[in-house]
N, C-alpha and C. Protein backbone atom coordinates (compact mmCIF):
# COMPACT_ATOMS: atom_id res chain seq x y z
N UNK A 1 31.92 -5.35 43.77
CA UNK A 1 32.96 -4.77 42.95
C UNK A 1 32.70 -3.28 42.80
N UNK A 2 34.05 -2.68 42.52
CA UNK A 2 33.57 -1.42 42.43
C UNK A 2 33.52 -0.38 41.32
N UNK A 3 33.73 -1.13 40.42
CA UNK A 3 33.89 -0.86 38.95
C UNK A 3 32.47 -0.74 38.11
N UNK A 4 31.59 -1.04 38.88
CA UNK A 4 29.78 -1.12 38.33
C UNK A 4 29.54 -1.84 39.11
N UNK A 5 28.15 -1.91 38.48
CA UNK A 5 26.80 -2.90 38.67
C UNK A 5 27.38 -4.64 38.18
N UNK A 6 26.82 -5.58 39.01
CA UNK A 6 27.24 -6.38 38.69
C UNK A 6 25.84 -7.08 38.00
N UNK A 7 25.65 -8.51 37.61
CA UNK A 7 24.57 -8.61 36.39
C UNK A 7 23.97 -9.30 37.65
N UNK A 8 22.88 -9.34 38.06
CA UNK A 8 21.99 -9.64 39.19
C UNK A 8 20.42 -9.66 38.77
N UNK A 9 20.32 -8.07 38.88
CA UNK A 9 18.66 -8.29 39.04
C UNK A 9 17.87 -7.87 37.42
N UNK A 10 17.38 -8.63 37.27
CA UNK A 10 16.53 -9.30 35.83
C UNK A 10 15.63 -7.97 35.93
N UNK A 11 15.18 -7.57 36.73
CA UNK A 11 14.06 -6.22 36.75
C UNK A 11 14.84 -5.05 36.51
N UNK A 12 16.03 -5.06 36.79
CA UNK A 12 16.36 -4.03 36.86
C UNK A 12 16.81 -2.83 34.74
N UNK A 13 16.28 -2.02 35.04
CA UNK A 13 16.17 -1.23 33.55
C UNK A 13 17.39 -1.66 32.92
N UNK A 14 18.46 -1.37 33.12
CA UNK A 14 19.83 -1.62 32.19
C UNK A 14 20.25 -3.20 32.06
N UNK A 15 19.29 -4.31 33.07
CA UNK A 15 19.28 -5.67 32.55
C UNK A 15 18.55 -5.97 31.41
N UNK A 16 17.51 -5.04 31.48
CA UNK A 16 15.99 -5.38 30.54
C UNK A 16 16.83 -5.05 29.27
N UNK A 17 17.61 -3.79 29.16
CA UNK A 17 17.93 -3.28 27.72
C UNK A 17 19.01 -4.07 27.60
N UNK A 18 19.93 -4.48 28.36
CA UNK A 18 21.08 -5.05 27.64
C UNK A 18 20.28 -5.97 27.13
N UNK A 19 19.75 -7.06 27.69
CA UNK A 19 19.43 -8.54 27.21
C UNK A 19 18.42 -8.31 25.96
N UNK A 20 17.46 -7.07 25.66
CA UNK A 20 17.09 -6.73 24.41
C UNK A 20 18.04 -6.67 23.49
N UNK A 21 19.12 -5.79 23.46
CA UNK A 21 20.10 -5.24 22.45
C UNK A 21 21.29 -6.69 22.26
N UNK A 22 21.09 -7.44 23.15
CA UNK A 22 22.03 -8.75 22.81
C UNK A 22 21.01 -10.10 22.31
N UNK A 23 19.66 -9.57 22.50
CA UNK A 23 18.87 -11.12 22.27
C UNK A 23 18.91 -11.92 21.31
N UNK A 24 19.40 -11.38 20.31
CA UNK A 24 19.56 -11.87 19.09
C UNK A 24 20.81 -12.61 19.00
N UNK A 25 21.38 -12.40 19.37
CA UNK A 25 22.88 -12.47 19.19
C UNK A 25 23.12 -14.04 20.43
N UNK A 26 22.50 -14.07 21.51
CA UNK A 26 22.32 -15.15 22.15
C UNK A 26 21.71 -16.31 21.69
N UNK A 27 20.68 -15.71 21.21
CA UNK A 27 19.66 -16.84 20.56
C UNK A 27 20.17 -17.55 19.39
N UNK A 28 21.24 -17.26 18.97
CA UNK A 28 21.88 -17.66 17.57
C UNK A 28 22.19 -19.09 17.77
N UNK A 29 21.60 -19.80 16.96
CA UNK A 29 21.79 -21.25 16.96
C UNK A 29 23.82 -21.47 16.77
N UNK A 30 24.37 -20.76 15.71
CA UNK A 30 26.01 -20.77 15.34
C UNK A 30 26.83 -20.33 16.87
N UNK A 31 26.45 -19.29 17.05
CA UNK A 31 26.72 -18.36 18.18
C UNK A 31 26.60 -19.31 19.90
N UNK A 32 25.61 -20.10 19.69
CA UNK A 32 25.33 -21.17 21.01
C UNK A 32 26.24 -22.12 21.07
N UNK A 33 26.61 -22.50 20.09
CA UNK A 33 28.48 -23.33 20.23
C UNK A 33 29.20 -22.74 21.03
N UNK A 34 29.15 -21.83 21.30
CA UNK A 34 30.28 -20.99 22.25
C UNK A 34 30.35 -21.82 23.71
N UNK A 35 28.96 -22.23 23.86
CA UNK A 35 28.87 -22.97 25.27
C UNK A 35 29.43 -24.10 25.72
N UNK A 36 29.93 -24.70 24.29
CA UNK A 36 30.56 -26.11 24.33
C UNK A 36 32.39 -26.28 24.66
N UNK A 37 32.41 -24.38 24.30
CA UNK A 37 34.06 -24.23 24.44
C UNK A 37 34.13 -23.68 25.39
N UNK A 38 35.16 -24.35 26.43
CA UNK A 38 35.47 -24.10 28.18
C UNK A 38 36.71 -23.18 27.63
N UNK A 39 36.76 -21.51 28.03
CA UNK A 39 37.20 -20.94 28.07
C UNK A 39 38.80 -21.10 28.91
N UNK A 40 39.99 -20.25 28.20
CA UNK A 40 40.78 -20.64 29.17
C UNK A 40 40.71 -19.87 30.96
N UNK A 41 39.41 -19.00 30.79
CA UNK A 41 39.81 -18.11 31.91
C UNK A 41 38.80 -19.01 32.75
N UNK A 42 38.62 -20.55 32.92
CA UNK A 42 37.68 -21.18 33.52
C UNK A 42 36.50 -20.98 33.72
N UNK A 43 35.75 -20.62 32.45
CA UNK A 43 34.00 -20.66 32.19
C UNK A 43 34.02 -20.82 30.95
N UNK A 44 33.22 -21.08 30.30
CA UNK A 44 32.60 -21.21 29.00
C UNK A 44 32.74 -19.62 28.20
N UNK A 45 33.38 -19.79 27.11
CA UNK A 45 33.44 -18.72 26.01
C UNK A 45 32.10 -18.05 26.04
N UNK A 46 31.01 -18.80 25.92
CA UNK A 46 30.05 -18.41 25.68
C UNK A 46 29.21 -17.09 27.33
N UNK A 47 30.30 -17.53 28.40
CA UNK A 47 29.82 -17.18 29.33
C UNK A 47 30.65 -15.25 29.56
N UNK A 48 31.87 -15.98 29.00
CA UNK A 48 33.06 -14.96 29.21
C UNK A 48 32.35 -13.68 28.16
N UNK A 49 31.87 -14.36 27.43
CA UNK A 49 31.10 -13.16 26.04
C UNK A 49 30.12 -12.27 26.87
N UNK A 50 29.53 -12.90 27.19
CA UNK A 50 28.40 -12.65 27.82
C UNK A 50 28.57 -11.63 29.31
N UNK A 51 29.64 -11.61 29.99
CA UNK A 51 30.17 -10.92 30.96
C UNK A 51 30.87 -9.43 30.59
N UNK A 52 32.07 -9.62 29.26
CA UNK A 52 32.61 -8.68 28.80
C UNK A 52 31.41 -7.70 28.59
N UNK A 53 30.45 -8.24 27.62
CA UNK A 53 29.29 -7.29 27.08
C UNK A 53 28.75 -6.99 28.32
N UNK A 54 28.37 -6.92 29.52
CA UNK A 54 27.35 -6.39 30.21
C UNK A 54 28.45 -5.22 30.58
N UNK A 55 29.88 -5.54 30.86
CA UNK A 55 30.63 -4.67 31.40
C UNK A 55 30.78 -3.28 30.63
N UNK A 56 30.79 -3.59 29.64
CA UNK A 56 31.15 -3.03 28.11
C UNK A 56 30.02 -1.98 27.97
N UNK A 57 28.51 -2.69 28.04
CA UNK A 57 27.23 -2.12 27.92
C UNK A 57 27.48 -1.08 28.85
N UNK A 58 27.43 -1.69 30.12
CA UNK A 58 27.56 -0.48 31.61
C UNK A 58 28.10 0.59 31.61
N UNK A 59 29.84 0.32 31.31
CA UNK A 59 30.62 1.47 31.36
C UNK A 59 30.72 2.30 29.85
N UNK A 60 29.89 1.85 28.81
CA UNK A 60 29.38 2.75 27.43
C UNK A 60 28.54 3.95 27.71
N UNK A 61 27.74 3.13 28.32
CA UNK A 61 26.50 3.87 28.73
C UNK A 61 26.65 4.90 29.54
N UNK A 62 27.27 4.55 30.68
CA UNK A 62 27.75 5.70 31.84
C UNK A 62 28.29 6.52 30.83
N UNK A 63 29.37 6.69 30.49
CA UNK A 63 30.18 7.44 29.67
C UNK A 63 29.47 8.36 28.46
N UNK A 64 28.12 8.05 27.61
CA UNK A 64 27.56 8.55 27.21
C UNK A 64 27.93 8.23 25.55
N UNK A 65 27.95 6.84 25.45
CA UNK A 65 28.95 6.48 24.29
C UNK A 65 27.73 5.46 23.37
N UNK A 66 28.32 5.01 22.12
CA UNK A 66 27.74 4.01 21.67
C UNK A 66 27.21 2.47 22.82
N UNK A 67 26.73 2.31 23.53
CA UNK A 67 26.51 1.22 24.45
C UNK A 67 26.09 0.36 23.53
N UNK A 68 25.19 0.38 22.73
CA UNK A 68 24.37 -0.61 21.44
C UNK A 68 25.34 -1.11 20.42
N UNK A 69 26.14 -0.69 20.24
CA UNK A 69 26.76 -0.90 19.13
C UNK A 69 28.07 -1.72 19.90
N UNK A 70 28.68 -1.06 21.21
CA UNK A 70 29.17 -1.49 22.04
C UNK A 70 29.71 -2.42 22.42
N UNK A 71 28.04 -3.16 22.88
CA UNK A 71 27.39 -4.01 23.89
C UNK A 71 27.62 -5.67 22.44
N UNK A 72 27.05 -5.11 21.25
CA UNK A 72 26.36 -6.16 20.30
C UNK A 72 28.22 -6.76 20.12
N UNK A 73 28.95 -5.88 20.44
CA UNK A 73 30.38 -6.04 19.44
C UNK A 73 31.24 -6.99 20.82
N UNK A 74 30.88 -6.53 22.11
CA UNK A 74 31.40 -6.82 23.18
C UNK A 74 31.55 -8.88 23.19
N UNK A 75 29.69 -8.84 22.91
CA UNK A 75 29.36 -10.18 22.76
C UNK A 75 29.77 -11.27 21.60
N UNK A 76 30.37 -10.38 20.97
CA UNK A 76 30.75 -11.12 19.59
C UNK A 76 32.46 -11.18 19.27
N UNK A 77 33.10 -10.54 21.06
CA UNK A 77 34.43 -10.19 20.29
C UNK A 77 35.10 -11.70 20.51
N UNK A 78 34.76 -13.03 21.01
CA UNK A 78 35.03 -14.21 21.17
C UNK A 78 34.74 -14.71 20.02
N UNK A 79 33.68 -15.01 19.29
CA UNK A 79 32.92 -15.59 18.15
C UNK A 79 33.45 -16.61 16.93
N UNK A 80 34.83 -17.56 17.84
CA UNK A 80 35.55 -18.22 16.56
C UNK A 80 35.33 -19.56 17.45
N UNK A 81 35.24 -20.56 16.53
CA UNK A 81 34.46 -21.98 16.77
C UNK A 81 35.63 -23.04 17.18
N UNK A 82 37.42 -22.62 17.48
CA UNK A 82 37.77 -23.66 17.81
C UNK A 82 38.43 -23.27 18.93
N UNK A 83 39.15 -24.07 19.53
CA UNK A 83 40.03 -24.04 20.83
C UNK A 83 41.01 -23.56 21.24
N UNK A 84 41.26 -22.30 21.81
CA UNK A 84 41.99 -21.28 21.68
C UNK A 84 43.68 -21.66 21.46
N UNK A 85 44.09 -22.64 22.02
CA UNK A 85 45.11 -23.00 22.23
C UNK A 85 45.30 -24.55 21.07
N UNK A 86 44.55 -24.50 19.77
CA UNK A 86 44.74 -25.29 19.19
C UNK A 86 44.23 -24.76 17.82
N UNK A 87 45.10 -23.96 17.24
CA UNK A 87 44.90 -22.78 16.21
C UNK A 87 44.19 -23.62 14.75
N UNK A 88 43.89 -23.11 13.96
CA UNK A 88 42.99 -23.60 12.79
C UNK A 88 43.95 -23.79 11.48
N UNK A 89 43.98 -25.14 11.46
CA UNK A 89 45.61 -25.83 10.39
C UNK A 89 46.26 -24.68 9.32
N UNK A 90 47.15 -24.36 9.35
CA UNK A 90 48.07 -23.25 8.19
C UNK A 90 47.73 -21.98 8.56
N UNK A 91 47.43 -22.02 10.17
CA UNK A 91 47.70 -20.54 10.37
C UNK A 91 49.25 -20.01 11.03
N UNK A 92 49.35 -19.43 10.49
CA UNK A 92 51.08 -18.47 11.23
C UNK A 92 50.71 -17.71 12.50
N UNK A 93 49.36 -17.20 11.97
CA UNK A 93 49.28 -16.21 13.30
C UNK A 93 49.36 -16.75 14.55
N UNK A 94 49.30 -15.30 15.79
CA UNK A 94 49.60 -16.04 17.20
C UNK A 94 47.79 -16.05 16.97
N UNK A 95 47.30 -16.59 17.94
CA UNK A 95 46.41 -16.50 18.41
C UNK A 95 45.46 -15.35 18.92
N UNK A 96 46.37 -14.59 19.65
CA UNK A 96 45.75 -13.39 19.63
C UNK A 96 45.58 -12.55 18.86
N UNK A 97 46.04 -12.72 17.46
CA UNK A 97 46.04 -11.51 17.05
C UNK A 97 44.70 -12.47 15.68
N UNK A 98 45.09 -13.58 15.81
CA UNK A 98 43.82 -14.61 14.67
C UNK A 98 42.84 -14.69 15.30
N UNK A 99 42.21 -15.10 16.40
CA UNK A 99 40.91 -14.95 16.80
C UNK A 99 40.19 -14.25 16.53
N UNK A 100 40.44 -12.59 16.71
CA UNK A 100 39.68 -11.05 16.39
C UNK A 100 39.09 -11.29 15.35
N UNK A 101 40.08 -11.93 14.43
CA UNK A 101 39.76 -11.45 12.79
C UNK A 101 39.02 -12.37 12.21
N UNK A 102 38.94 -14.21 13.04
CA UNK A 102 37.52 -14.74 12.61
C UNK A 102 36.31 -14.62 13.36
N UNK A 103 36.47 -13.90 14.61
CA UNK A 103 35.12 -13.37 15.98
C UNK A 103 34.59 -12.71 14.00
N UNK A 104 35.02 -11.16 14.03
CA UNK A 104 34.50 -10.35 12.91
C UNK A 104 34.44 -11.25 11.38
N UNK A 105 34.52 -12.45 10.72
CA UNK A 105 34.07 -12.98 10.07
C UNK A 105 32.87 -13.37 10.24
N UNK A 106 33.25 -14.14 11.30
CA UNK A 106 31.84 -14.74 12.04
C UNK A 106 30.47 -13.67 12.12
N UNK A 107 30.73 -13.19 12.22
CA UNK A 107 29.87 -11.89 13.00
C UNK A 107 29.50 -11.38 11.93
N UNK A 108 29.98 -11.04 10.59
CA UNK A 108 29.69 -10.79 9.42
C UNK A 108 28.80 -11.75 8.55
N UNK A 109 29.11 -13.07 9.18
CA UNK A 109 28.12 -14.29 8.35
C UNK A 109 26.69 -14.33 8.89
N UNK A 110 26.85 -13.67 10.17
CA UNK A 110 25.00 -13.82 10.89
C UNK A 110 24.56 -12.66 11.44
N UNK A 111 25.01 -11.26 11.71
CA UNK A 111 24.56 -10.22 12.23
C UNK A 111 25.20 -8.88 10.92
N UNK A 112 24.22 -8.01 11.04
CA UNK A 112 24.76 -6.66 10.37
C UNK A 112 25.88 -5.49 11.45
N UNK A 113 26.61 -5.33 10.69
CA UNK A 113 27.84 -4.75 11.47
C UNK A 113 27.51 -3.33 11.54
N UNK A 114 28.54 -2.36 12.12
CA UNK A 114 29.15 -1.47 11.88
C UNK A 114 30.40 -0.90 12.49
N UNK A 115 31.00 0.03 12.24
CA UNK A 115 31.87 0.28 12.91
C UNK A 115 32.70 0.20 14.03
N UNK A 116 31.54 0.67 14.31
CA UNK A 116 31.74 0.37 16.24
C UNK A 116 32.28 -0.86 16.43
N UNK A 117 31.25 -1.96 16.28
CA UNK A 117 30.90 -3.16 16.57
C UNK A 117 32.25 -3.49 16.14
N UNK A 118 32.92 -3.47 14.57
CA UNK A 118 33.66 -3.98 14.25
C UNK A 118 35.16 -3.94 14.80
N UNK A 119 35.21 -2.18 15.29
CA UNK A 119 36.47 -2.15 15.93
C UNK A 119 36.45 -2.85 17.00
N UNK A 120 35.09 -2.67 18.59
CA UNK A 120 35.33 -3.64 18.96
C UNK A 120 35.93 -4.88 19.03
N UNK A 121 35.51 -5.68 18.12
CA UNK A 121 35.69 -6.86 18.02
C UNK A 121 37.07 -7.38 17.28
N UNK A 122 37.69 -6.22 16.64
CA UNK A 122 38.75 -6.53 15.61
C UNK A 122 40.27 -6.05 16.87
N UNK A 123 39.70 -5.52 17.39
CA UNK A 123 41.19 -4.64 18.60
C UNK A 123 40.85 -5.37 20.07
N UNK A 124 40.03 -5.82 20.04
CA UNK A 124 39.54 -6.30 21.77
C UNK A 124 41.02 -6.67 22.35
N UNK A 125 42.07 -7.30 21.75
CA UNK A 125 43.30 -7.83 22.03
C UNK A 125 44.29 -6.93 22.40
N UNK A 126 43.96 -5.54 21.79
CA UNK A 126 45.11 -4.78 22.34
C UNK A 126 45.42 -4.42 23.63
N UNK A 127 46.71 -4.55 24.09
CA UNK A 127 47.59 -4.41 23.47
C UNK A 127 48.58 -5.92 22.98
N UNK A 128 47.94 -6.70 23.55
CA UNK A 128 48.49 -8.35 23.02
C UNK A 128 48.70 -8.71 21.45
N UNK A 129 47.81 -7.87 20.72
CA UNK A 129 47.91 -7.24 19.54
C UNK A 129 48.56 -5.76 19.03
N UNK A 130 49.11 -5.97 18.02
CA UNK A 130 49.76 -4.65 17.26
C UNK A 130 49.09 -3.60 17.13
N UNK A 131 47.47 -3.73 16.61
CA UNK A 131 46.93 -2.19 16.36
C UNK A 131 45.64 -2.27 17.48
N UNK A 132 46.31 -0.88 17.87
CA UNK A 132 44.86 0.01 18.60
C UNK A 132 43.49 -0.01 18.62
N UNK A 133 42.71 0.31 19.22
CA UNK A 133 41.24 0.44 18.82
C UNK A 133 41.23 1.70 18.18
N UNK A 134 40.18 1.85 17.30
CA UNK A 134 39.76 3.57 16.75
C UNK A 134 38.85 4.50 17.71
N UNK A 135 38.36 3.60 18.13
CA UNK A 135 37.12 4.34 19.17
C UNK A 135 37.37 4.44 20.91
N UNK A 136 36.36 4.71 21.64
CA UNK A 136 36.77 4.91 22.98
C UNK A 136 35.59 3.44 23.05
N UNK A 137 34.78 3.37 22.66
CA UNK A 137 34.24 1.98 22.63
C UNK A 137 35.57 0.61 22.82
N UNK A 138 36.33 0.86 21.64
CA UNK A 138 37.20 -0.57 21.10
C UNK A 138 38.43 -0.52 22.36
N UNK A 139 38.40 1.04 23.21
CA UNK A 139 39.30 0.82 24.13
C UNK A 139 38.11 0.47 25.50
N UNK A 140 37.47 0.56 25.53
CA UNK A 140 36.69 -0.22 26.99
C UNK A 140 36.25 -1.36 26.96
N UNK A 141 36.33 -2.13 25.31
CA UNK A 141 36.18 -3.47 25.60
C UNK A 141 37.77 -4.20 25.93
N UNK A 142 38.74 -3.40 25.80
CA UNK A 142 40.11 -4.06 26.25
C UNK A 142 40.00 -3.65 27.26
N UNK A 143 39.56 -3.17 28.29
CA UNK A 143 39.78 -3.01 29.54
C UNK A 143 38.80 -4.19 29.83
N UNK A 144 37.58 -3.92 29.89
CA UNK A 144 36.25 -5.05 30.03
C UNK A 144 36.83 -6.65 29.75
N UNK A 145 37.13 -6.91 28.66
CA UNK A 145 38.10 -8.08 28.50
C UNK A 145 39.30 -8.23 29.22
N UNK A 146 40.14 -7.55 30.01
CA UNK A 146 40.97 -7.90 31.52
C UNK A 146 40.34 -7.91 32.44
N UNK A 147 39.51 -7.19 32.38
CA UNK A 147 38.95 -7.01 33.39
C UNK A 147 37.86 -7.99 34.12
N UNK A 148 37.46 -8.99 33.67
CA UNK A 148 36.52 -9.66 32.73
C UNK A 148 37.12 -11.02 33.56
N UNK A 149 38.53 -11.21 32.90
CA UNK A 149 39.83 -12.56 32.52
C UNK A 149 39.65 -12.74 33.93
N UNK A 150 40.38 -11.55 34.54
CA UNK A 150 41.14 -11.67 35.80
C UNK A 150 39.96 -12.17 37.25
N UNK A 151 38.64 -11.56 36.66
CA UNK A 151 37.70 -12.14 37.62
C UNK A 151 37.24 -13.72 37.22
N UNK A 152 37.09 -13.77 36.28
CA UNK A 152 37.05 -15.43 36.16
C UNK A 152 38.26 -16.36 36.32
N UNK A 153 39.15 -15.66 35.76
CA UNK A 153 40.55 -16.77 36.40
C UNK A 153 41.14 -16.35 37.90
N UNK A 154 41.20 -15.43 38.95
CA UNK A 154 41.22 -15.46 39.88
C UNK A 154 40.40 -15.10 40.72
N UNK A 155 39.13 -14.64 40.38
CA UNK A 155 38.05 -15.02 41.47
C UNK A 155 37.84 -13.23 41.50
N UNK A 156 38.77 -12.11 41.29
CA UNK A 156 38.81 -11.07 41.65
C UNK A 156 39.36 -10.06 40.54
N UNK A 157 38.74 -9.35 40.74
CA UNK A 157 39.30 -7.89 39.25
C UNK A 157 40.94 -7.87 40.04
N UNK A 158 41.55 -7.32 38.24
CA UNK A 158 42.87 -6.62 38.44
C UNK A 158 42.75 -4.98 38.52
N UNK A 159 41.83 -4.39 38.06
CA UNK A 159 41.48 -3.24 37.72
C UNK A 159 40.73 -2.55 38.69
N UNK A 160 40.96 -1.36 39.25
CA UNK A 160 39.72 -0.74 40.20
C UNK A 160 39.01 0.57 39.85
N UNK A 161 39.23 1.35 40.84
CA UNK A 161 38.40 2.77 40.56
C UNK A 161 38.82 3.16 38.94
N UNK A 162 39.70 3.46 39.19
CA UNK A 162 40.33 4.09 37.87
C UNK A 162 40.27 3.49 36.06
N UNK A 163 39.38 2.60 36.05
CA UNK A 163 38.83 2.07 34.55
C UNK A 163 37.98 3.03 34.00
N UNK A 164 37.40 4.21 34.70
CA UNK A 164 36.81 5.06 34.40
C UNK A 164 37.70 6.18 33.60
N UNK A 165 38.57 6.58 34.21
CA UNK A 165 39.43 7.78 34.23
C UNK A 165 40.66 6.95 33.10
N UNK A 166 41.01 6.01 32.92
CA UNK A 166 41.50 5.39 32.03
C UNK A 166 40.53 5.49 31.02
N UNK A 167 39.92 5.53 30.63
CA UNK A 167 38.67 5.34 29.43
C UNK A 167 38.61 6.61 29.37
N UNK A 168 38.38 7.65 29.83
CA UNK A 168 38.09 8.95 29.28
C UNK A 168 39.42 9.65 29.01
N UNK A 169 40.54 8.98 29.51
CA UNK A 169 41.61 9.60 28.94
C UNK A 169 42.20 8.92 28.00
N UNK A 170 41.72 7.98 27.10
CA UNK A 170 42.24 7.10 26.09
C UNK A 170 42.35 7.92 24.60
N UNK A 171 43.44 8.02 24.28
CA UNK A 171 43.65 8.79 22.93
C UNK A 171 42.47 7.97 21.68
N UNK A 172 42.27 9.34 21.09
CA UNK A 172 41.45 9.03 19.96
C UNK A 172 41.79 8.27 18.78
């Protein structure tokens, strides 16, 4: 692919730090449910999390951005315990726009937040959702999250060179 590094080699420096700056967040006994829910983009939620964030980490980092804060928010922007397409009784909302907002509950009950992290995780949907990200972070995990979809549900990115140049030209 030509959009980065793809997640491969375990030696390699930016594997060592991502999987530091996410270890916690994997190891989470609440957070390991994710594995039990088969994503709709055909892998496991828990797997799809886990992909967005390395992408997320990568192209933070290049860019010269929060990657840590990023990376922790990337992995957590899934983080709601039922079945996407079988919403949680007396909700109105669509789905996309209710998930975000219990991922960041969730995420509030077992990890310390901040900003970053939170926009991440609260906008990952846009534009399927109404409001924007605040950061250039909360806009590369909506790219990272299509970007992400489209390789697990068709085998191949929708997105190419230009996720770069899209990200640095993303309004503040």
């Amino acid at each position: 692919m030509g959009s980065g590094k793809t997640f491969l080699d375990e030696n390699d420096e930016d594997v060592l730090e991502f999987l530091t700056i996410t270890a916690d967040i994997a190891g989470n006994e609440e957070y390991q449910k994710l594995k039990h829910f088969i994503h709709h983009h055909s892998t496991t939620r828990y797997q799809h999390c886990l992909n967005v964030a390395w992408y997320t980490y990568y192209w933070t980092k290049k860019l010269g951005l929060n990657y840590r804060s990023a990376a922790r928010g990337a992995m957590l922007h899934d983080f709601y315990l039922y079945e996407g397409h079988i919403p949680p009784k007396g909700s109105k909302m669509r789905h996309s726009e209710l998930h975000p907002r219990i991922a960041l509950e969730n995420t509030r009950k077992y990890f310390k937040t901040d900003p970053v992290m939170e926009d991440v995780i609260v906008h990952h949907m846009w534009p399927n959702a109404k409001d924007r990200p605040l950061t250039k972070e909360g806009y590369i995990i909506t790219i990272a999250d299509k970007y992400c979809a489209s390789i697990e549900l068709l085998g191949k990115p929708l997105y190419t060179k230009q996720v770069l140049q899209l990200i640095l030209t993303a309004p503040r």
